[in-house]
N, C-alpha and C. Protein backbone atom coordinates (compact mmCIF):
# COMPACT_ATOMS: atom_id res chain seq x y z
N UNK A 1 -21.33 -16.27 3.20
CA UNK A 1 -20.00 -15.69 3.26
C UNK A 1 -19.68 -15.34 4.71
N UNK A 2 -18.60 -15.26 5.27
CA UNK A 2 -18.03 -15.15 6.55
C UNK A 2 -17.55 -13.77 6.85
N UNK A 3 -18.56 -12.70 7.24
CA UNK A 3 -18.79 -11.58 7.10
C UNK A 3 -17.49 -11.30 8.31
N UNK A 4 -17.11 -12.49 9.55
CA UNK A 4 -16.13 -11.70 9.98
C UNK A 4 -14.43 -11.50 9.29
N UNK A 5 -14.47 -12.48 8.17
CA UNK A 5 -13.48 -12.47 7.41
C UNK A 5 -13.33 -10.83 6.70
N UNK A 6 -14.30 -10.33 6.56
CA UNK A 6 -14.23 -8.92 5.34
C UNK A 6 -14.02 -8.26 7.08
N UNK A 7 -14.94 -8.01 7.94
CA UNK A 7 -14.75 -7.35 9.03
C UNK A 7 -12.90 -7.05 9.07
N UNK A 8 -12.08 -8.50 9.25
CA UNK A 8 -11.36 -8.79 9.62
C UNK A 8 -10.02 -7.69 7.95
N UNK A 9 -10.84 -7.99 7.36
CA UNK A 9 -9.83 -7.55 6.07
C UNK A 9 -10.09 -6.56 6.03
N UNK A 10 -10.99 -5.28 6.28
CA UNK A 10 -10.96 -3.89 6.71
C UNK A 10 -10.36 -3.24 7.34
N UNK A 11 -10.37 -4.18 8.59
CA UNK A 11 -9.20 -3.36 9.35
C UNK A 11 -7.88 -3.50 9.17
N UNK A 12 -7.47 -4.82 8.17
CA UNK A 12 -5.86 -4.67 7.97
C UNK A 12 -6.09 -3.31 6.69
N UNK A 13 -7.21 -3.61 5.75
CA UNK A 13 -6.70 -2.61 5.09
C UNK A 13 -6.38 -1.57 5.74
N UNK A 14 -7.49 -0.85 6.64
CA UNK A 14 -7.05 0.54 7.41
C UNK A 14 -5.55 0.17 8.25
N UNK A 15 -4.81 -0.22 8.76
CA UNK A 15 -3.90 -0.04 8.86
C UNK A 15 -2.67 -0.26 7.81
N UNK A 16 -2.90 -0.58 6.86
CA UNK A 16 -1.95 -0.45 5.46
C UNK A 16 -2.11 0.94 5.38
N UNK A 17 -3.63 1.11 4.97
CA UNK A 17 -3.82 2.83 4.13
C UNK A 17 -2.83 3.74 5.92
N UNK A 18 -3.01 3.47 6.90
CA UNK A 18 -2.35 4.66 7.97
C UNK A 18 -0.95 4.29 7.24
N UNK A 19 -0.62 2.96 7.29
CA UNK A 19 0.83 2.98 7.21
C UNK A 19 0.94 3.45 5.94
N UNK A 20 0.73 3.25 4.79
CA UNK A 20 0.67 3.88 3.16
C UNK A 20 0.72 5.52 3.38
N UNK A 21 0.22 6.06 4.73
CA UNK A 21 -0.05 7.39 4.27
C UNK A 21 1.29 8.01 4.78
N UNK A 22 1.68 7.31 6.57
CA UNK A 22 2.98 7.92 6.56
C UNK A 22 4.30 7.17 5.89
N UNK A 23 4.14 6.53 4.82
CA UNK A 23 4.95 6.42 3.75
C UNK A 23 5.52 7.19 2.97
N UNK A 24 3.81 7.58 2.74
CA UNK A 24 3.26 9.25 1.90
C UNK A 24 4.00 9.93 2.53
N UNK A 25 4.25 10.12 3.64
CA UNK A 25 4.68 11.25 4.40
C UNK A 25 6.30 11.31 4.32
N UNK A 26 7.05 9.92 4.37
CA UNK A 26 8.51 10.23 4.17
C UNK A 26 8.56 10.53 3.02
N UNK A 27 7.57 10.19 1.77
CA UNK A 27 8.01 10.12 0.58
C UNK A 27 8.17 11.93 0.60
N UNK A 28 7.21 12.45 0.92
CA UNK A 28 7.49 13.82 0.56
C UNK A 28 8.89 14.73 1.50
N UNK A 29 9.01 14.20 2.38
CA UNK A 29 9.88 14.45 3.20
C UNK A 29 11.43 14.24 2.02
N UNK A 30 11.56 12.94 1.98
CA UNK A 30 12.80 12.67 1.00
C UNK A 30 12.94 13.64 0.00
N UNK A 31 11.83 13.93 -0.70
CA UNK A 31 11.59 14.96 -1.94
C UNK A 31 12.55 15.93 -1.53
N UNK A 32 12.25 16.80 -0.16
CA UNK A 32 12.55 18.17 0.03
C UNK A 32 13.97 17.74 0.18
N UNK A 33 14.46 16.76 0.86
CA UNK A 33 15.82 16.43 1.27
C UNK A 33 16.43 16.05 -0.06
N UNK A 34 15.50 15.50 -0.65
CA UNK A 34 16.64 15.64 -2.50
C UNK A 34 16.89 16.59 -3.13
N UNK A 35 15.92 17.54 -2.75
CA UNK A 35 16.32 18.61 -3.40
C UNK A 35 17.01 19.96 -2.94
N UNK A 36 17.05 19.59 -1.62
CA UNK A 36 18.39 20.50 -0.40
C UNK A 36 19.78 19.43 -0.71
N UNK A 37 19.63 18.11 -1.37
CA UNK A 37 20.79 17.78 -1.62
C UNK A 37 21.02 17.10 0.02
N UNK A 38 20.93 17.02 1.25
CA UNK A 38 20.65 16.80 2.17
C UNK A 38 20.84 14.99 2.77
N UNK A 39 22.63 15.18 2.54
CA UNK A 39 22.81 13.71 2.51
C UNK A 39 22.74 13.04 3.45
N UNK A 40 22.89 13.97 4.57
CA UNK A 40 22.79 13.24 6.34
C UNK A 40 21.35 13.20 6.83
N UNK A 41 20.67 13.70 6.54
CA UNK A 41 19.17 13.80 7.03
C UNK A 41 19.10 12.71 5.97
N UNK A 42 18.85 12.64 5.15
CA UNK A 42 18.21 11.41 3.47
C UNK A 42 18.76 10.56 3.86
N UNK A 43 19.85 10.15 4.21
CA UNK A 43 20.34 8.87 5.20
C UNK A 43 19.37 7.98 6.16
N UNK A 44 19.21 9.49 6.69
CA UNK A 44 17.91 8.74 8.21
C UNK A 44 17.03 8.44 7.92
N UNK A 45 16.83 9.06 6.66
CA UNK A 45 15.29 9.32 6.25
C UNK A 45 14.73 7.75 5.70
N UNK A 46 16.15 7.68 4.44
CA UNK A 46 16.03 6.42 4.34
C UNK A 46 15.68 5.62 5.17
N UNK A 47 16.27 5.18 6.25
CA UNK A 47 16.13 3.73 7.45
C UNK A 47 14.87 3.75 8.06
N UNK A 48 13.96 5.22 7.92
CA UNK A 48 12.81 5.41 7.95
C UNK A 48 11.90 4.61 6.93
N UNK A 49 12.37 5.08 6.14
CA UNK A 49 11.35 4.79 4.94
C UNK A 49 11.48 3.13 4.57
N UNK A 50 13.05 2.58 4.54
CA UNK A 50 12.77 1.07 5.24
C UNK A 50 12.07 0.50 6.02
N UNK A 51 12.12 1.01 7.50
CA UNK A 51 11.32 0.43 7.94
C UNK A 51 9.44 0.39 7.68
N UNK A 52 9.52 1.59 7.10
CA UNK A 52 7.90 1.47 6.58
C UNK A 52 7.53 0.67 5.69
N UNK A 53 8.37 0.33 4.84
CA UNK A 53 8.31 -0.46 3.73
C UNK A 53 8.05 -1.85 4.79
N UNK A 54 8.59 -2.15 5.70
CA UNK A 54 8.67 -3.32 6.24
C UNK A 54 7.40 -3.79 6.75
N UNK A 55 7.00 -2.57 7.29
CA UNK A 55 5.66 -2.39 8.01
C UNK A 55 4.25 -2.70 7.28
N UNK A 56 4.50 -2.01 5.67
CA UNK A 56 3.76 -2.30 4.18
C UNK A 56 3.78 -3.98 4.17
N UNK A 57 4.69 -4.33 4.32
CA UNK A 57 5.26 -5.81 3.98
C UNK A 57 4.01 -6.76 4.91
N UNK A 58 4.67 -6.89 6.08
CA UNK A 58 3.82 -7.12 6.92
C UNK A 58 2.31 -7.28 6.93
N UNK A 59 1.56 -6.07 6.47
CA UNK A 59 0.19 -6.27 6.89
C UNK A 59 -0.13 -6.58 5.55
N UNK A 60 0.27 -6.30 4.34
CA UNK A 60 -0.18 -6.74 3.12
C UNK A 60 -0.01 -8.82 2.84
N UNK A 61 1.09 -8.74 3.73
CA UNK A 61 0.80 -10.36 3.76
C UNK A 61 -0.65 -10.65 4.71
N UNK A 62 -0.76 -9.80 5.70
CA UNK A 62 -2.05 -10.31 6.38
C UNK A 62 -3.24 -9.86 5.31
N UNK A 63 -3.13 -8.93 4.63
CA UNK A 63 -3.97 -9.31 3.52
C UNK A 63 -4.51 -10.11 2.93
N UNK A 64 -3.05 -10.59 2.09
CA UNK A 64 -3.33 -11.73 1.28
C UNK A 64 -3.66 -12.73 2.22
N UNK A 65 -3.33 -13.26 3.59
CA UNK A 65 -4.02 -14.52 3.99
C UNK A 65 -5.61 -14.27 3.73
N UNK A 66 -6.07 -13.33 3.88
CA UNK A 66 -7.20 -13.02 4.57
C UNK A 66 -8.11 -13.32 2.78
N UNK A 67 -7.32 -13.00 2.13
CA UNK A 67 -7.66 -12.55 0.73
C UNK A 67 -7.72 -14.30 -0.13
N UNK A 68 -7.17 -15.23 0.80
CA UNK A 68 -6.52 -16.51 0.15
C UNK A 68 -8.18 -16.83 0.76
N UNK A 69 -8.22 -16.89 1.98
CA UNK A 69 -9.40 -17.40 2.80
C UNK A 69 -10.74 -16.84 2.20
N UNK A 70 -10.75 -15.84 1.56
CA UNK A 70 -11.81 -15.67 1.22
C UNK A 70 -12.40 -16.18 -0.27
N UNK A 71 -11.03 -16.05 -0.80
CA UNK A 71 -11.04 -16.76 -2.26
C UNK A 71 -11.76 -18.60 -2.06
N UNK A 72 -10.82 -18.98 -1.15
CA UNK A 72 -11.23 -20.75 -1.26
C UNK A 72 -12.79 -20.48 -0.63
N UNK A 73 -13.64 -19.60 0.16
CA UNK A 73 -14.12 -19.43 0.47
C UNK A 73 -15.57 -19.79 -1.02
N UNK A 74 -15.38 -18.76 -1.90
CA UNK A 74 -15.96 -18.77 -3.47
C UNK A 74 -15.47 -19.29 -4.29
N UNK A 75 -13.91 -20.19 -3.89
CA UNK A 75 -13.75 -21.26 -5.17
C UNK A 75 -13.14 -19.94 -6.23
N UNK A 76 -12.62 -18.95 -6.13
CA UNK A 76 -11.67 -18.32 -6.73
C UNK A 76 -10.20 -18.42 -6.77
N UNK A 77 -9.57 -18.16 -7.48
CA UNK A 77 -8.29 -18.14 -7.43
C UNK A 77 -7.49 -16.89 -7.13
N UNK A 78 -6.41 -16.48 -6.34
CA UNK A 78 -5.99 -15.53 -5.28
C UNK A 78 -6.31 -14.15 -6.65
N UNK A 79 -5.31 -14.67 -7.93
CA UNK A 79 -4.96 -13.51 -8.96
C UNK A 79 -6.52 -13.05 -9.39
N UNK A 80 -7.44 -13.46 -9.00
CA UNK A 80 -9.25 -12.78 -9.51
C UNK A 80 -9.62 -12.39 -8.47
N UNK A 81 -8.72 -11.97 -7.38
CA UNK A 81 -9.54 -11.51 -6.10
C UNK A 81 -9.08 -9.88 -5.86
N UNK A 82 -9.56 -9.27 -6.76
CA UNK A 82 -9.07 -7.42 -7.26
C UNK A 82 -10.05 -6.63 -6.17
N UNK A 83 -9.61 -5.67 -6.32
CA UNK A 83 -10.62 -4.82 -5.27
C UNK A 83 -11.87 -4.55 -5.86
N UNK A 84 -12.45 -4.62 -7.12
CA UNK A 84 -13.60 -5.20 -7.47
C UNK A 84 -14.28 -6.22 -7.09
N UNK A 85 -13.48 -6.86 -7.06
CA UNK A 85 -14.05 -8.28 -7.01
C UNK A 85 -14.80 -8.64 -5.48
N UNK A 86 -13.88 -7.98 -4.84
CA UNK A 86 -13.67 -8.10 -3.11
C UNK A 86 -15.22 -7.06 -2.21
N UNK A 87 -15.08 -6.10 -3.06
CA UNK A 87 -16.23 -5.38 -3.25
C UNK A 87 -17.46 -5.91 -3.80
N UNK A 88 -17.54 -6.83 -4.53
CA UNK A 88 -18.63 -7.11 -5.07
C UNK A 88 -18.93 -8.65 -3.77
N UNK A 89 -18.55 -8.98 -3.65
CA UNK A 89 -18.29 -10.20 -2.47
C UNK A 89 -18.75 -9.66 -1.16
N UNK A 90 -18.21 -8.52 -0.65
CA UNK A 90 -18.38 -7.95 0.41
C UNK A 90 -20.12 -8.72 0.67
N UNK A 91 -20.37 -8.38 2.47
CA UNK A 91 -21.63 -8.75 2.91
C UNK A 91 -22.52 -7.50 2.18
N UNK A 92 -23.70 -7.19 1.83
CA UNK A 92 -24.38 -6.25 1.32
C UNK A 92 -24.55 -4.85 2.83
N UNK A 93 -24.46 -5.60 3.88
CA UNK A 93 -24.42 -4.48 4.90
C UNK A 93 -23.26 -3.44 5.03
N UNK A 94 -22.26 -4.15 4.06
CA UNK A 94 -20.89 -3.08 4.42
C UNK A 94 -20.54 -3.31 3.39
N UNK A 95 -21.63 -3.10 2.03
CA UNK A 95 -21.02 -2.90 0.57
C UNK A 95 -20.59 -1.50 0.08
N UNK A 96 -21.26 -0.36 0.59
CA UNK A 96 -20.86 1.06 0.54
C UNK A 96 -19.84 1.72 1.25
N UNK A 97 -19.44 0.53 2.67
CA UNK A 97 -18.37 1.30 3.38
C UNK A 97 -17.22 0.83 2.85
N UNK A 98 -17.26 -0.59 1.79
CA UNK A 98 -16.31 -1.29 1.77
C UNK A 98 -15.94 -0.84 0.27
N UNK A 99 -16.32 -0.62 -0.17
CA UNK A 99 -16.16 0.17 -1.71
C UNK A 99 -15.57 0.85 -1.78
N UNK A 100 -15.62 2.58 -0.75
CA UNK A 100 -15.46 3.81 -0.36
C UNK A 100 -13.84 3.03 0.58
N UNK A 101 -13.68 2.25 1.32
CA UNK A 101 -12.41 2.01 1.82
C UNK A 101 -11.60 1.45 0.90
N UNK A 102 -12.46 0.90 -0.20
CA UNK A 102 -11.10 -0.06 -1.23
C UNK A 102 -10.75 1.00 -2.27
N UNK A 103 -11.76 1.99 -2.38
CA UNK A 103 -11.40 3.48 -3.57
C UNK A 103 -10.60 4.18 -2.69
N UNK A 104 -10.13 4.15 -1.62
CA UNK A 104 -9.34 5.31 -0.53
C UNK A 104 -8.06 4.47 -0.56
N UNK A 105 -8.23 3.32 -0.75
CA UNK A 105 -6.74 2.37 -0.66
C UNK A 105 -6.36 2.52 -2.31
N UNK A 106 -6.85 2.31 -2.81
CA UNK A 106 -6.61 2.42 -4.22
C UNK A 106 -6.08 3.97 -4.60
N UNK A 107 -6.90 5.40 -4.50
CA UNK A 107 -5.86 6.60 -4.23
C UNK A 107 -4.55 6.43 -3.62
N UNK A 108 -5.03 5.91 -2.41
CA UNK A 108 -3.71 6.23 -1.33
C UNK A 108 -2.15 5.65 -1.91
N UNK A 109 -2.63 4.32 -2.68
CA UNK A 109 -1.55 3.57 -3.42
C UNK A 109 -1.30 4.51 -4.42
N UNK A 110 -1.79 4.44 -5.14
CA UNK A 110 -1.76 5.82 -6.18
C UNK A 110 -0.66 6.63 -6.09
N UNK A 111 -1.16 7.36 -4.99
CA UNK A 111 -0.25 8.76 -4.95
C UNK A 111 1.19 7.82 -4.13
N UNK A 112 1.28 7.31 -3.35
CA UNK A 112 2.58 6.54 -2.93
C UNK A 112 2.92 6.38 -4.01
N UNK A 113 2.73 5.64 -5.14
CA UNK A 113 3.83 5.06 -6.57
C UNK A 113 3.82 6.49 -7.03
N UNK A 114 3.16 7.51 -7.59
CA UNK A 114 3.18 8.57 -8.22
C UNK A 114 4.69 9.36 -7.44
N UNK A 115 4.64 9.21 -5.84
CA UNK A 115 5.63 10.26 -5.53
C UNK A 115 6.82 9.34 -5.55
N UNK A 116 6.90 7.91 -5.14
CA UNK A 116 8.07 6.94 -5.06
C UNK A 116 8.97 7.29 -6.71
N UNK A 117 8.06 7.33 -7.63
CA UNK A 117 8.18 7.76 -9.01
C UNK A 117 8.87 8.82 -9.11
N UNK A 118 8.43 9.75 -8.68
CA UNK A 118 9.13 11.21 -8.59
C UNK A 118 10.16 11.42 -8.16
N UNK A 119 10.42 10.58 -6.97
CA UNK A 119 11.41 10.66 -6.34
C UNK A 119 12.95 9.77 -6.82
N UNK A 120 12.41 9.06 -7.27
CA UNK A 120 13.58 8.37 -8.13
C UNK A 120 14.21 9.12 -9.64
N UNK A 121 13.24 9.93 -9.99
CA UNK A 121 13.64 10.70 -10.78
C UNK A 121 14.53 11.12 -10.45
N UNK A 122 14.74 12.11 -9.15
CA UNK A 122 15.23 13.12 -8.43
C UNK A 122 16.98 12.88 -8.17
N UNK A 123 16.50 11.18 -7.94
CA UNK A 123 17.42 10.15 -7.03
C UNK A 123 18.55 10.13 -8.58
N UNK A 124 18.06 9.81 -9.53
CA UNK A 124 18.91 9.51 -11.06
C UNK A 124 19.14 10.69 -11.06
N UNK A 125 19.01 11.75 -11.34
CA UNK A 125 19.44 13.46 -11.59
C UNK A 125 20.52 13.97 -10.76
N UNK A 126 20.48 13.55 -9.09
CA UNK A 126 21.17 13.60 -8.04
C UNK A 126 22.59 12.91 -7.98
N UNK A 127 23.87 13.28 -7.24
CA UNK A 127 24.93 12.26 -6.98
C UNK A 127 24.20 11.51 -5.89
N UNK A 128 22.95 11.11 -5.03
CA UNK A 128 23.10 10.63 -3.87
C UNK A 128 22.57 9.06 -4.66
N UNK A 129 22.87 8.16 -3.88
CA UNK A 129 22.45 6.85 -3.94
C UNK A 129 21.08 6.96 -3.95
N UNK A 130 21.15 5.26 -4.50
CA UNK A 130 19.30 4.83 -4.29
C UNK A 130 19.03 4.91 -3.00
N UNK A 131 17.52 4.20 -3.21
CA UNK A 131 16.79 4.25 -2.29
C UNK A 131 15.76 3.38 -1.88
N UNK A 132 14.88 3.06 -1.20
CA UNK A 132 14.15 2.05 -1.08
C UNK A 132 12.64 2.21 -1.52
N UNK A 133 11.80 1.09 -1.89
CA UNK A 133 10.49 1.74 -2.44
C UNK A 133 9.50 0.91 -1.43
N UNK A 134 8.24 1.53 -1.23
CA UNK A 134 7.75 0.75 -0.36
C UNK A 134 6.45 0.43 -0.68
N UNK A 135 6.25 0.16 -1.83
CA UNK A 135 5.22 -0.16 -2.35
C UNK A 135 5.66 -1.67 -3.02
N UNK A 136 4.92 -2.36 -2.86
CA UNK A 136 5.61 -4.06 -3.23
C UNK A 136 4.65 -4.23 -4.71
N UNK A 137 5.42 -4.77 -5.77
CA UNK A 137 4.76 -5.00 -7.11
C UNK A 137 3.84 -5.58 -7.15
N UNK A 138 3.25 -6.57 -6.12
CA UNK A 138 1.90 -7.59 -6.45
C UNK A 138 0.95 -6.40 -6.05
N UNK A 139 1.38 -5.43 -5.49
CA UNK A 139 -0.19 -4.54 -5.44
C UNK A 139 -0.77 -3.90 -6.38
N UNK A 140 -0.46 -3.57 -7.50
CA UNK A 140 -1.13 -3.39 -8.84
C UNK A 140 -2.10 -4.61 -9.32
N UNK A 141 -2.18 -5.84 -9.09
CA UNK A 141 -3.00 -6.83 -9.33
C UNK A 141 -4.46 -6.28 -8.72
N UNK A 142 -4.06 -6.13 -7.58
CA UNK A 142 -4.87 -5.68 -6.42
C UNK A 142 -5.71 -5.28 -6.75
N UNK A 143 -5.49 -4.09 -7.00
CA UNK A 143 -5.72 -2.79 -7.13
C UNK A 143 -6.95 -2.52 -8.53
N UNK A 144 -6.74 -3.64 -9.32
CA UNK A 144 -7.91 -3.76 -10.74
C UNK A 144 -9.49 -3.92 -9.92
């Protein structure tokens, strides 16, 4: 196996999970501004939280290349390449760090959909418009 390929897919994960966290971070931000009602700040906040989403976008495609390459790599197919799976593949020298980083990406996603969730609640209850989500649907595959 091509141990600099996982090398290589660690560190996009760690910069998803930074970017996932200050996601985390507008998400809670928006919260307080939905609930001050806070239509000029939640405005900005929004084009914020777009662009993070964009940023999500971005490295999760460098993911999946990385995730495609490793698949043809074992003759798998992209949809069986879960964070189990990826973990169990890992080189055995960075099977405990890589476990412990795919369970920290797996929370971190977590709580992003849990508050994106919340917040749309907030968003339907509210007169203010939608909003943007920045968590992209193929990452629940992932995430098994």
């Amino acid at each position: 196996m091509d141990e600099k390929l996982f090398d290589d897919l660690a560190q996009v994960l760690r910069q998803e999970m930074d970017c996932c966290e200050r996601a985390l971070d507008l998400l809670r931000e928006e919260k307080g501004l939905l609930i001050k009602r806070d239509l000029e700040a939640f405005g900005e906040q929004v084009k914020q939280k777009e662009t993070q989403g964009l940023e999500v976008k971005v490295l999760e495609e460098a993911r999946l290349g990385l995730m495609r390459k490793i698949g043809a790599l074992v003759e798998l197919p992209e949809r069986e390449l879960t964070c189990s799976k990826l973990a169990e593949l890992a080189p055995p020298y960075c099977t405990p760090h890589y476990q412990a980083l795919l369970a920290r990406f797996k929370q971190l996603i977590g709580q992003v959909a849990t508050a994106n969730e919340q917040n749309g609640l907030l968003l339907e209850s509210s007169s203010i418009g939608g909003a943007a989500t920045v968590i992209q649907p193929g990452i629940v595959d992932f995430l098994r």
